[in-house]
N, C-alpha and C. Protein backbone atom coordinates (compact mmCIF):
# COMPACT_ATOMS: atom_id res chain seq x y z
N UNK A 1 25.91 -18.27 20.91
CA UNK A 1 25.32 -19.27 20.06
C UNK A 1 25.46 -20.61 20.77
N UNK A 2 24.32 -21.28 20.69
CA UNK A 2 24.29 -22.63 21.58
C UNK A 2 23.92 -23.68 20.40
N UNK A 3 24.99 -24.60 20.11
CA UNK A 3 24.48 -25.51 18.70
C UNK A 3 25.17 -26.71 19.30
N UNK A 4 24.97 -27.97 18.49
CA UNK A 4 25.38 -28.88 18.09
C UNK A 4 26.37 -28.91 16.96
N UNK A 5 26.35 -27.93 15.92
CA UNK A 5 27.15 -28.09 15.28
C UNK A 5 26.69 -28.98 13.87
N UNK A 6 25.59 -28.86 13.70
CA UNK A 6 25.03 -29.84 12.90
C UNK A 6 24.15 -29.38 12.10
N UNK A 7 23.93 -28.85 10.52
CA UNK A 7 22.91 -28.06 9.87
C UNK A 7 22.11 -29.06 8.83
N UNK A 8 21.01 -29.16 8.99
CA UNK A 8 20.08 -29.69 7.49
C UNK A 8 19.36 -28.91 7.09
N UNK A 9 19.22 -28.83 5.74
CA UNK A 9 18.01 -27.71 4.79
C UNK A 9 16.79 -28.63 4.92
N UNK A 10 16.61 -29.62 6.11
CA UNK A 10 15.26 -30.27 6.24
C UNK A 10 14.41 -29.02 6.86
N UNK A 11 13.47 -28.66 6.85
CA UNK A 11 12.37 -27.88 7.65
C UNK A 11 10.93 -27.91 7.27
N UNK A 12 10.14 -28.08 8.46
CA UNK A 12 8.87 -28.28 8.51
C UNK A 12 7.92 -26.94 8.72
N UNK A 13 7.16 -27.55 7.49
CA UNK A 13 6.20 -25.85 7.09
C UNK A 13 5.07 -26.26 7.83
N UNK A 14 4.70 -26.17 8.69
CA UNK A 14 3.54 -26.16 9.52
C UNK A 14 1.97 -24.94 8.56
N UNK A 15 2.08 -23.96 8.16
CA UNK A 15 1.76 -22.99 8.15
C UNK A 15 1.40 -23.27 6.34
N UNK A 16 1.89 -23.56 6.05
CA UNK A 16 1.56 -23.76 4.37
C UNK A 16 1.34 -25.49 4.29
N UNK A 17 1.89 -25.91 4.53
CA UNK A 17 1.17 -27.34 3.77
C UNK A 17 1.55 -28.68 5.32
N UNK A 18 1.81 -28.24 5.96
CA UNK A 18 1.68 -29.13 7.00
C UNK A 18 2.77 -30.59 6.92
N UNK A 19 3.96 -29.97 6.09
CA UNK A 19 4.65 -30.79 5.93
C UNK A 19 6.39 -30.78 5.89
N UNK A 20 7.11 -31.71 5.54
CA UNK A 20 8.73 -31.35 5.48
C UNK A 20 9.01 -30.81 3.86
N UNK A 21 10.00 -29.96 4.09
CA UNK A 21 10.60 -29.71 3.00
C UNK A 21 11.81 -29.35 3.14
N UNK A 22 12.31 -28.77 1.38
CA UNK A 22 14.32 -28.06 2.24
C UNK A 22 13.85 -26.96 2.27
N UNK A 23 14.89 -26.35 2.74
CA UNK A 23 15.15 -24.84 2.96
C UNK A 23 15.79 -24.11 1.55
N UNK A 24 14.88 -23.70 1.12
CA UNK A 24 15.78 -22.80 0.44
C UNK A 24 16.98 -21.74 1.00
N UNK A 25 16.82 -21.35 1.95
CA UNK A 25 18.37 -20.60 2.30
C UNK A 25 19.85 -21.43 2.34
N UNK A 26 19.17 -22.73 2.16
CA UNK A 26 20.42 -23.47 2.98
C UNK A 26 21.62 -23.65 2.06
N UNK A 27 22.83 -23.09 2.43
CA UNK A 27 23.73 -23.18 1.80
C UNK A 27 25.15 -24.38 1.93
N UNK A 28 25.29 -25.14 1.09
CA UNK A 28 26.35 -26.01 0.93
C UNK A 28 27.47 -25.76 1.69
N UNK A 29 28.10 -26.08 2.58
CA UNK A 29 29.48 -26.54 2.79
C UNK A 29 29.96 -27.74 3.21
N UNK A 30 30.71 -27.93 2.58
CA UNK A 30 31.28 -29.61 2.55
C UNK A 30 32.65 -29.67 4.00
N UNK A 31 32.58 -30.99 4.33
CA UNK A 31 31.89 -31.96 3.71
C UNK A 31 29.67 -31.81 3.84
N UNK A 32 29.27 -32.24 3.46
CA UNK A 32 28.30 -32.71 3.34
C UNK A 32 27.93 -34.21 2.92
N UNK A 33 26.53 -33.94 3.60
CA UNK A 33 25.83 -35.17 3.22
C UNK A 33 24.37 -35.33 2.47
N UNK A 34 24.15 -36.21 1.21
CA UNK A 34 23.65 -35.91 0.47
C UNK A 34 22.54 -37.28 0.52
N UNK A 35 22.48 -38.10 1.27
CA UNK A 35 21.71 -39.36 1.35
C UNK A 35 21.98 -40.14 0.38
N UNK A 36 21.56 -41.03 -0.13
CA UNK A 36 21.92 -41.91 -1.59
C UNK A 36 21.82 -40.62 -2.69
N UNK A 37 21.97 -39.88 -2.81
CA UNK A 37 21.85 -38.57 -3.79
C UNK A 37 20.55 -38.91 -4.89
N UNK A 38 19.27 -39.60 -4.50
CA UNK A 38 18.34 -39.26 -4.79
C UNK A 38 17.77 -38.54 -4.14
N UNK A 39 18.19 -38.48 -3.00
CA UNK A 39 16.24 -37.25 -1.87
C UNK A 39 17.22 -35.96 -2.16
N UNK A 40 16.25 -35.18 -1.59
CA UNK A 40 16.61 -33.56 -1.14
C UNK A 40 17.50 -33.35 -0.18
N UNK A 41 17.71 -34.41 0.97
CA UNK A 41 18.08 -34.02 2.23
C UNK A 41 19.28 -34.11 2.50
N UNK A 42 19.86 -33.25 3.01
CA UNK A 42 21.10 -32.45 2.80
C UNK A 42 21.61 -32.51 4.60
N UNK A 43 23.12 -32.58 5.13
CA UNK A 43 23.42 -32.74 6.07
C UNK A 43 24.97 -31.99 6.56
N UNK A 44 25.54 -31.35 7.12
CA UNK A 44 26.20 -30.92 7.13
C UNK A 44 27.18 -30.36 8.35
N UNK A 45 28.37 -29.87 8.41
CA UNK A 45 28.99 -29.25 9.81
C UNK A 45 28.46 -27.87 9.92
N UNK A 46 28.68 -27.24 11.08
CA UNK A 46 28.38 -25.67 10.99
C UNK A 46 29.81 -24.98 9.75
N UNK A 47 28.83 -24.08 9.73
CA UNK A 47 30.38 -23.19 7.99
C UNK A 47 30.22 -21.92 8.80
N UNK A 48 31.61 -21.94 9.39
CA UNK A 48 32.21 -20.71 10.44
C UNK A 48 32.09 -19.83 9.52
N UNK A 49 32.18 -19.63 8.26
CA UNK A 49 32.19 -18.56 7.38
C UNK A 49 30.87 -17.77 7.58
N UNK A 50 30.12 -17.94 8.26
CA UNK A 50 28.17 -17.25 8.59
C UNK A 50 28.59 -16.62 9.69
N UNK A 51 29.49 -16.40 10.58
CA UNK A 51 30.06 -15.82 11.69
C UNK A 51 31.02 -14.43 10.85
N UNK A 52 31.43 -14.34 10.36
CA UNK A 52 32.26 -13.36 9.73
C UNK A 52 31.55 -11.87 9.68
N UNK A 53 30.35 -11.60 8.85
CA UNK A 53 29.79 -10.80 8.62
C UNK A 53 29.62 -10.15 9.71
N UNK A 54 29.21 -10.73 11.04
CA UNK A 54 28.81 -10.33 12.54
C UNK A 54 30.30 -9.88 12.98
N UNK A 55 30.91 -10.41 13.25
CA UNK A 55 32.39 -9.93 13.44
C UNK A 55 32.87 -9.13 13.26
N UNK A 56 32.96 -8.77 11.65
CA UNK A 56 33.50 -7.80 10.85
C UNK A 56 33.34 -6.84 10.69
N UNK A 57 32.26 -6.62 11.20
CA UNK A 57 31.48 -5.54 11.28
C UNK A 57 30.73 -4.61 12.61
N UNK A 58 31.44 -5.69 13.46
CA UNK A 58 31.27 -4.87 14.67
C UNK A 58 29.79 -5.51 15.14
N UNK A 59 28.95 -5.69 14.77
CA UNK A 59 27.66 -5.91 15.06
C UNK A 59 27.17 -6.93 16.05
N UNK A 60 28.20 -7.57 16.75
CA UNK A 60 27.89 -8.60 17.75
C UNK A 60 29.26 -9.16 18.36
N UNK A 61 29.34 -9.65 19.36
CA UNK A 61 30.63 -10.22 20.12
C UNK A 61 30.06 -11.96 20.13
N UNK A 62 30.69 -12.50 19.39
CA UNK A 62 29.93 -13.94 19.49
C UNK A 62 30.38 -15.19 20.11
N UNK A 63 29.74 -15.48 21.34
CA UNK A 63 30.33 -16.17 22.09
C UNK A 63 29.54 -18.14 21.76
N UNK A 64 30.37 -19.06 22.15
CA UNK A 64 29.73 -20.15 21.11
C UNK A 64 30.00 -20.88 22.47
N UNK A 65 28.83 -21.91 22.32
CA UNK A 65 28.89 -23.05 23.01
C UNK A 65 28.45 -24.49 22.06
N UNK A 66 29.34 -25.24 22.48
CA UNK A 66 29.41 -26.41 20.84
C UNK A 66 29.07 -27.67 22.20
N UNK A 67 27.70 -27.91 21.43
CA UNK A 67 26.77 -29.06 22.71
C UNK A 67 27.13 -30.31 22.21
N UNK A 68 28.05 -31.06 21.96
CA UNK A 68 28.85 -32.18 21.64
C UNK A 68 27.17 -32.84 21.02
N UNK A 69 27.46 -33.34 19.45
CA UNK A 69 26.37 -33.92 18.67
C UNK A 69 26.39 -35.50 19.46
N UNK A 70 25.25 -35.88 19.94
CA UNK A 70 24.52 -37.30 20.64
C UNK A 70 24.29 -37.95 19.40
N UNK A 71 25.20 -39.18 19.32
CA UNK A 71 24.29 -39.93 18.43
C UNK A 71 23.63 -41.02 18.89
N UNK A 72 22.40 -41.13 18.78
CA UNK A 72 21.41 -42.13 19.56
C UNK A 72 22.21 -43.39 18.91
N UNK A 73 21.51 -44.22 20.48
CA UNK A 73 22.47 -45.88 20.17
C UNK A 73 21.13 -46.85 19.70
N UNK A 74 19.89 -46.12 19.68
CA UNK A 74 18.95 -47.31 19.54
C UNK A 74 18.26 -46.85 18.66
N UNK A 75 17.95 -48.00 17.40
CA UNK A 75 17.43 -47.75 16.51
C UNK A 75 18.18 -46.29 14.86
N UNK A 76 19.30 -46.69 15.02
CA UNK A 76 19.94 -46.07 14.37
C UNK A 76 21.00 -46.64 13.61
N UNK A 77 20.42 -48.30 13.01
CA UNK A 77 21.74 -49.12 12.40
C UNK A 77 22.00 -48.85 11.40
N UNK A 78 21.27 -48.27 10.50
CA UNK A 78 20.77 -48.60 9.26
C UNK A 78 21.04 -46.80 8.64
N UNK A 79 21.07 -46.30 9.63
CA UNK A 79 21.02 -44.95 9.28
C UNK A 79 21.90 -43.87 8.72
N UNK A 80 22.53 -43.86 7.65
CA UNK A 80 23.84 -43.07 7.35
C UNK A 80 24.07 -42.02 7.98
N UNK A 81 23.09 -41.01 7.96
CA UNK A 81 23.18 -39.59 8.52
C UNK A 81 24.04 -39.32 10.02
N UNK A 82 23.45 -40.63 10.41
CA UNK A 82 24.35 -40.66 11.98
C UNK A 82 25.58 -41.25 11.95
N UNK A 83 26.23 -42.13 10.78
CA UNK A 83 27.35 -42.18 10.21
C UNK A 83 28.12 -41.05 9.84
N UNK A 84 27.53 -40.88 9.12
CA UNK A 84 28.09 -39.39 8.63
C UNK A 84 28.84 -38.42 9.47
N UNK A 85 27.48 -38.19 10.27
CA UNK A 85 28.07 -37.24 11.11
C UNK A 85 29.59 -37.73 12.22
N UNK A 86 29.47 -38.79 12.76
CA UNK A 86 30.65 -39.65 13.31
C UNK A 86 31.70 -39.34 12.80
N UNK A 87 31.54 -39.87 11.47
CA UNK A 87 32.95 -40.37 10.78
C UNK A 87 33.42 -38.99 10.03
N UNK A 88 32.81 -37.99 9.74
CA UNK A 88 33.04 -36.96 8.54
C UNK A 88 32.86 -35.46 9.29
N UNK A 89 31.74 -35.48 10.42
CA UNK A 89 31.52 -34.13 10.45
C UNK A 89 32.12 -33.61 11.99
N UNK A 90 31.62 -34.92 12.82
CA UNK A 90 32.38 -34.36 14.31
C UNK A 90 33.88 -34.04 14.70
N UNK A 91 34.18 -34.38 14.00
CA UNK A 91 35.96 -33.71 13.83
C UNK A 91 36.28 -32.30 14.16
N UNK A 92 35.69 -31.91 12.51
CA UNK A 92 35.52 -30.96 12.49
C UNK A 92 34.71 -29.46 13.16
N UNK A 93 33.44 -30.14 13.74
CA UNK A 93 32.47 -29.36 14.24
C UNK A 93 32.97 -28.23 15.30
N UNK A 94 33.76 -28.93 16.29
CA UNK A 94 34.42 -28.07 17.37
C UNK A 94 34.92 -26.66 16.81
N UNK A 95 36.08 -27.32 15.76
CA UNK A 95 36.97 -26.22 15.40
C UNK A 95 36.43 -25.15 14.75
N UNK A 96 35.62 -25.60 13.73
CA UNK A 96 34.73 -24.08 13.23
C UNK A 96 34.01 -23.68 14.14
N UNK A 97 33.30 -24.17 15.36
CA UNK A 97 32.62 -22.87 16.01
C UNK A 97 33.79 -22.14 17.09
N UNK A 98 34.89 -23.25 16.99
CA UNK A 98 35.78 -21.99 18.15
C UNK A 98 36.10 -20.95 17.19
N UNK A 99 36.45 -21.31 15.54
CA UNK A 99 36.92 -19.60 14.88
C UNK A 99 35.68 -18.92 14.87
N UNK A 100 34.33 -19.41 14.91
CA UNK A 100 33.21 -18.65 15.33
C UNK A 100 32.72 -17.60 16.28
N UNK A 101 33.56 -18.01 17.26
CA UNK A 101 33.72 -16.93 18.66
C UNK A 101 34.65 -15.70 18.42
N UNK A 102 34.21 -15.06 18.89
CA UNK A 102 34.76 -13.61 18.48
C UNK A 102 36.47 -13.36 18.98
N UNK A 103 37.07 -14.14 19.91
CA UNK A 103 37.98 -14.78 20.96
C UNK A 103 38.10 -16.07 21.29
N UNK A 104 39.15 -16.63 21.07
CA UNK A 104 39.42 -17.82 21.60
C UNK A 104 38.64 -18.16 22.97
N UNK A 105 39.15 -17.28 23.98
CA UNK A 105 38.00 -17.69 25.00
C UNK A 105 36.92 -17.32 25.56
N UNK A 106 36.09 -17.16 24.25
CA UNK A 106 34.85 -16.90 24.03
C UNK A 106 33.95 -18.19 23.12
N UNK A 107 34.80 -19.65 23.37
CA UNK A 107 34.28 -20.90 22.58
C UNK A 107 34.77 -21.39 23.79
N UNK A 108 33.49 -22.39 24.04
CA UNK A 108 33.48 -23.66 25.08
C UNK A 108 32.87 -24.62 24.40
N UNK A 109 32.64 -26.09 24.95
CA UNK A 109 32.40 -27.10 24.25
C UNK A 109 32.10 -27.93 26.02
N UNK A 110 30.36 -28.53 25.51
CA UNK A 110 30.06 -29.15 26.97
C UNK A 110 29.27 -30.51 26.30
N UNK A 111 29.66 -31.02 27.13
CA UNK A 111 29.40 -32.49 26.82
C UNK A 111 28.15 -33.09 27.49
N UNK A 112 28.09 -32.57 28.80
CA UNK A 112 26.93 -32.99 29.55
C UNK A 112 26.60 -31.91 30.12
N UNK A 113 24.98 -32.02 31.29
CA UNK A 113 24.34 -30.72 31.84
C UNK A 113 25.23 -29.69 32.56
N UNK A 114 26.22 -30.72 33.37
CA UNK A 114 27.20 -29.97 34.20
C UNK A 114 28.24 -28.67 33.31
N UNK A 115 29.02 -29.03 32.13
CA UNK A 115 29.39 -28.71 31.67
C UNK A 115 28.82 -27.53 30.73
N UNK A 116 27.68 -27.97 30.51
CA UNK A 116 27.36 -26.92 29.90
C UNK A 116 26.20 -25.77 31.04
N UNK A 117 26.12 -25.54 32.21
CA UNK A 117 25.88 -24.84 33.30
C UNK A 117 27.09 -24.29 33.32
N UNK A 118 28.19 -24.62 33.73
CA UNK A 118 29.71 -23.95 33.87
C UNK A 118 30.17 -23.22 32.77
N UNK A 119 30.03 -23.42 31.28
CA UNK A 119 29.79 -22.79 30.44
C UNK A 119 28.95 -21.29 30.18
N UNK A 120 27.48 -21.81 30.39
CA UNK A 120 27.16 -20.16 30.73
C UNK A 120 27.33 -19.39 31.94
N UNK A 121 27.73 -20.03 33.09
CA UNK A 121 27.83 -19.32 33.86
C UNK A 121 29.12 -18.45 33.75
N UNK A 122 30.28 -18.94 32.60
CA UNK A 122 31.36 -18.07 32.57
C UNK A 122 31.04 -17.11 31.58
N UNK A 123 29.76 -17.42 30.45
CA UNK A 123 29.85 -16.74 29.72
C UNK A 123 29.30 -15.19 30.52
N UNK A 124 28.05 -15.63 31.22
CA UNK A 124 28.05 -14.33 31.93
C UNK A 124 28.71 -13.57 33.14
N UNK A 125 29.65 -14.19 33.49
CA UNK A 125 31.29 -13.78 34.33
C UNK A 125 31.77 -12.67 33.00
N UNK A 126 31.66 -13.61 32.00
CA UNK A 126 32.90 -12.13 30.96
C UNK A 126 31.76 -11.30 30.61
N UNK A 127 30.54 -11.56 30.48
CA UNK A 127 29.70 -10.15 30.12
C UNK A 127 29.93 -9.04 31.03
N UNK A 128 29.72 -9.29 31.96
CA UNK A 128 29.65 -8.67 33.52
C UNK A 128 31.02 -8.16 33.46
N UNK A 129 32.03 -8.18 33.30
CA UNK A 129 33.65 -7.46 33.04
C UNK A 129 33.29 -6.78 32.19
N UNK A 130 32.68 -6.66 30.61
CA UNK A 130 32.44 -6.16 29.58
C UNK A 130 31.42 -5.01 29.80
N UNK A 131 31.12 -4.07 29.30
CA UNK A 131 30.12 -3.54 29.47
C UNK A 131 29.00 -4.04 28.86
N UNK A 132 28.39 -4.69 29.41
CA UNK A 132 26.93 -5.04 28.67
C UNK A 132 25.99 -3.94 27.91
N UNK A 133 25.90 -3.91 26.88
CA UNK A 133 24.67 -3.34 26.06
C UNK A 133 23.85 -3.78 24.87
N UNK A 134 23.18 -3.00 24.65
CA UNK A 134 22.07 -3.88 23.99
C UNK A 134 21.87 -2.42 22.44
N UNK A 135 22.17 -2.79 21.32
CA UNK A 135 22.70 -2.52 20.46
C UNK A 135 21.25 -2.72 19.05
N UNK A 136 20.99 -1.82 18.41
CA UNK A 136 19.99 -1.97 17.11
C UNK A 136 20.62 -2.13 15.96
């Protein structure tokens, strides 16, 4: 899994009305962010708890790479969401996708291109020890 670490129930329906809406799948975990709690739009950390099912069950070995969240410096004064995420969610973000990984060192965290090249290149170092297969 290659994320930021960062979930919104924002999504754009191209296909039905050519516009934004939420997600109905999207499920709450706090902290969250709720905008002035008039709109819809919803903001949040990754919820390591969506990794479990895969785990638990044998059904995947899940290896995570956590792409350190960018918060743009221009044109973003005014903007809570990128507050938010700063002050409330990046803390946290790391640590739930390392219990996300199936193994401790099976979670990396890259900050820039370099880092995250060295990243997959180890991830496929431990495939290559592992027996690779491909599973229905």
């Amino acid at each position: 899994m290659l994320t930021d670490g960062v979930a919104s129930n924002v999504r754009y329906d191209q296909a039905a009305t050519d516009s934004w809406g939420t997600d109905p799948n999207f499920t709450v975990f706090n902290p969250v962010f709720n905008g002035d709690g008039t709109t819809a739009f919803s903001l949040q950390g990754f919820d390591e708890r969506l990794c479990g099912p895969l785990k638990r069950r044998g059904l995947a070995t899940v290896y995570v790479i956590n792409t350190e969240y960018v918060i743009p410096t221009v044109g973003t004064d005014d903007d809570n969401r990128f507050d938010t995420i700063e002050r409330e969610l990046a803390g946290d973000i790391n640590r739930h996708l390392q219990r996300c990984a199936s193994q401790d060192e099976y979670a990396f965290q890259a900050g820039d291109a370099g880092e995250l090249e060295a990243a997959i290149k180890e991830i496929i170092r431990l495939l290559e020890l592992n027996t690779l297969r491909l599973t229905n």
